[in-house]
Protein backbone atom coordinates (compact mmCIF):
# COMPACT_ATOMS: atom_id res chain seq x y z
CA UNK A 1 0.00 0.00 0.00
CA UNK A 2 2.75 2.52 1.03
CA UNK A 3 4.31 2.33 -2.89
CA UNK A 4 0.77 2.58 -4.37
CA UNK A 5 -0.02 5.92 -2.25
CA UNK A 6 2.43 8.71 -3.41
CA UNK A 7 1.10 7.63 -6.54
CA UNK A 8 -2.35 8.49 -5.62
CA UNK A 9 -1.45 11.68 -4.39
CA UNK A 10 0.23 12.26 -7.82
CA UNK A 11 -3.20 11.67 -9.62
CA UNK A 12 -5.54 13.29 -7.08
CA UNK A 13 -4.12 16.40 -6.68
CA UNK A 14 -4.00 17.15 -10.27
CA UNK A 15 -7.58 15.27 -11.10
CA UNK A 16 -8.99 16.28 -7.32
CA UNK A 17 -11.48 13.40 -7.29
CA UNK A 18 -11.08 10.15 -5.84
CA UNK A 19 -12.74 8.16 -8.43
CA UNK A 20 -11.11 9.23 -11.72
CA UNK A 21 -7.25 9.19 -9.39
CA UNK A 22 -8.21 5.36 -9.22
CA UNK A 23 -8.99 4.47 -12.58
CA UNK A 24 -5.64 6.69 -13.88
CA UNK A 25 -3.92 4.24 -11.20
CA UNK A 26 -5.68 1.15 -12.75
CA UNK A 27 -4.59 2.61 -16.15
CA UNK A 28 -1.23 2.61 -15.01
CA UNK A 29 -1.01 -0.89 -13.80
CA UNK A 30 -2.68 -2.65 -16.71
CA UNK A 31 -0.04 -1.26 -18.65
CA UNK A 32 2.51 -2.20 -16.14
CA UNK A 33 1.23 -5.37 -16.17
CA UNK A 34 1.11 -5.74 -20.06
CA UNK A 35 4.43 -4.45 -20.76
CA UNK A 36 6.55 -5.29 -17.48
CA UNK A 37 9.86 -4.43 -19.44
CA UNK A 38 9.21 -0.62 -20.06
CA UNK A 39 10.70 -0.20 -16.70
CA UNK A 40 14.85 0.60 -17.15
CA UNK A 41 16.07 0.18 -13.55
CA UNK A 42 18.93 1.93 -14.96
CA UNK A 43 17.70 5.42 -15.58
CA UNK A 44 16.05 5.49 -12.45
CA UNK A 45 14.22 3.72 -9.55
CA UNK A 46 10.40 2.60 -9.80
CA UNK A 47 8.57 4.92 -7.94
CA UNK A 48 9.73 7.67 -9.60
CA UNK A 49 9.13 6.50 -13.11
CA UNK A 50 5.24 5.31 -11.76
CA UNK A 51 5.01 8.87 -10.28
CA UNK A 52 6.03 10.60 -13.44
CA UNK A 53 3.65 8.24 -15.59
CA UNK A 54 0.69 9.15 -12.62
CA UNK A 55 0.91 12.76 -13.62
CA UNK A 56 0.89 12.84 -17.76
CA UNK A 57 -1.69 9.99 -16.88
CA UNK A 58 -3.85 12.32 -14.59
CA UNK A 59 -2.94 15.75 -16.85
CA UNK A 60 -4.40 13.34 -19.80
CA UNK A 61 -7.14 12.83 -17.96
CA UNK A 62 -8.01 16.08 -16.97
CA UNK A 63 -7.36 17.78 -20.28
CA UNK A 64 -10.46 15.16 -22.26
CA UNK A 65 -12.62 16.43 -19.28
CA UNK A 66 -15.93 18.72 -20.47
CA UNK A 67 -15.19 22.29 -20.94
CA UNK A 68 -16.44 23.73 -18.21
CA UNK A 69 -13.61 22.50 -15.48
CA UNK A 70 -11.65 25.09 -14.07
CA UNK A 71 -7.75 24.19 -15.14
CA UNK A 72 -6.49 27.28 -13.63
CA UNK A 73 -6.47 25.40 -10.02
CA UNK A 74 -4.73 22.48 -10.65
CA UNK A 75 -1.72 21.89 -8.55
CA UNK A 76 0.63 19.18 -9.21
CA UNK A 77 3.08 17.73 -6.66
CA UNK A 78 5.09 14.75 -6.03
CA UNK A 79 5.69 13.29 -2.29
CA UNK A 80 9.02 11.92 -2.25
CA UNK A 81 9.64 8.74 -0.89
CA UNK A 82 12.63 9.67 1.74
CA UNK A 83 12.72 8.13 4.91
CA UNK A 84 12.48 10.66 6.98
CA UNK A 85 11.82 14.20 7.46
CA UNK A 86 15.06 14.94 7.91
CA UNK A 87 15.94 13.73 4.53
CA UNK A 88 12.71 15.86 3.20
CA UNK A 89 13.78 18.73 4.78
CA UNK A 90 17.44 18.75 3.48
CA UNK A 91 16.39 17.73 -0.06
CA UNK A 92 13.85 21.07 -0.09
CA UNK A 93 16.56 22.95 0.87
CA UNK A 94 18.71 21.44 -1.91
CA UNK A 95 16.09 22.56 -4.30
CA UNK A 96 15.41 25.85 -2.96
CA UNK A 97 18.76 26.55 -3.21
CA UNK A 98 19.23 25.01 -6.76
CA UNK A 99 15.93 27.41 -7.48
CA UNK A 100 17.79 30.69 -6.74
CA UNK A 101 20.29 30.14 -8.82
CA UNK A 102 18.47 29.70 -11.84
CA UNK A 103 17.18 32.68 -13.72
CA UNK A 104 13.40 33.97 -13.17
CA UNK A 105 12.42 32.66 -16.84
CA UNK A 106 14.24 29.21 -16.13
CA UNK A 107 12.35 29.01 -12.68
CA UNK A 108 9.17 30.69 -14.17
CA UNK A 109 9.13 27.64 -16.88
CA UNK A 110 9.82 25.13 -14.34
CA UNK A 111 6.92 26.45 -11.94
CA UNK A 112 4.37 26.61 -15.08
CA UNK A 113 5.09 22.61 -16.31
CA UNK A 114 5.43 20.84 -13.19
CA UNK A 115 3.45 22.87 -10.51
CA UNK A 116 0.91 24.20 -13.32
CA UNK A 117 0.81 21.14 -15.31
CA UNK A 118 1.38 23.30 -18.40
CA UNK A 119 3.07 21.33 -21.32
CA UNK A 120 5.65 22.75 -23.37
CA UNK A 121 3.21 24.41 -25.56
CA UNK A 122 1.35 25.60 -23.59
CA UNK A 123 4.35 27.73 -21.74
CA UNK A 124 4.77 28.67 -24.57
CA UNK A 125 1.67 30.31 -25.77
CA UNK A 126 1.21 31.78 -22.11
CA UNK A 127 4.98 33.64 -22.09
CA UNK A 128 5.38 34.55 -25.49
CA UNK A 129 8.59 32.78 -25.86
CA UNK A 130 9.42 29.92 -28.53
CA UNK A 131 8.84 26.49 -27.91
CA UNK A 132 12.72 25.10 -28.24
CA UNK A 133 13.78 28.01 -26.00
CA UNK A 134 11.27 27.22 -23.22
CA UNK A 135 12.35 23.40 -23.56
CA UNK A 136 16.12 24.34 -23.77
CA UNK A 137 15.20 26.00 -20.05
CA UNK A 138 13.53 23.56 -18.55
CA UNK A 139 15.74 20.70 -19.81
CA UNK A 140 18.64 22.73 -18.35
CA UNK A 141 16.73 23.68 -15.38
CA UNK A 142 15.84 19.84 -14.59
CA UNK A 143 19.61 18.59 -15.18
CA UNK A 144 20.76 21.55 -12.41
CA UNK A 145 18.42 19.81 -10.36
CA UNK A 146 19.12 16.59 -10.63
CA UNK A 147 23.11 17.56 -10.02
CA UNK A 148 21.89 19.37 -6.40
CA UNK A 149 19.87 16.36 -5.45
CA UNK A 150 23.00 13.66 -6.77
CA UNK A 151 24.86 15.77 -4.43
């Protein structure tokens, strides 16, 4: 239960309803299930990979939803799996810190596809900017933070 539940989160707070978090998590096993060996231990561990899948999953989701629901709210967040608070607490500050280094736009980008649940496109349409230079910063932005958290 305790590896099925960040996952859960992942899908509820972007869908925020119960019902339609558990079929996304049903959708996400079948497939599991049917193709075991999409999985490559070697780019990363499990739960990360199922939480990343949980949140295009649940932005899919939402986005073939009628009209009339309010996207604007949506917040998007993954609970790490750390063992302790301790551990949370230090990794937050690794990202913090990581986050003040990076320029406003770089951060801006970041903020609008993985708090926002904004895909490239739609970044940017919202900012004005080109679509290669608002991947370029969030590519760049997600490899800084990977190199904080390695650390």
């Amino acid at each position: 239960m305790t590896a099925i539940r960040p996952l859960c989160t992942v899908a509820l707070r972007v869908l925020q309803e119960t019902s339609a978090a558990e079929d996304v998590l049903q959708d996400i096993f079948m497939q599991l299930w049917r193709n075991p060996g999409a999985f490559d231990a070697s780019r990363g561990n499990m739960g990360a990979w199922l939480a990343v899948i949980a949140r295009h999953r649940a932005i899919d989701a939402l986005r073939k939803r009628k009209p009339e629901d309010d996207f604007e709210n949506v917040v998007v967040s993954v609970e790490p799996d750390l063992a302790s608070d301790a551990d949370r607490s230090r990794a937050m500050a690794k990202v913090k810190e990581a986050f003040e280094w990076m320029s406003a736009q770089q951060r801006a980008a970041l903020e609008m596809a993985y708090f926002e649940g904004l895909t490239h496109a739609e970044i940017a349409e919202k900012t004005g900017e080109p679509l290669g230079t608002i991947k370029t910063r969030i590519r760049t932005g997600l490899l800084s933070l990977r190199k904080v958290l390695a650390a």
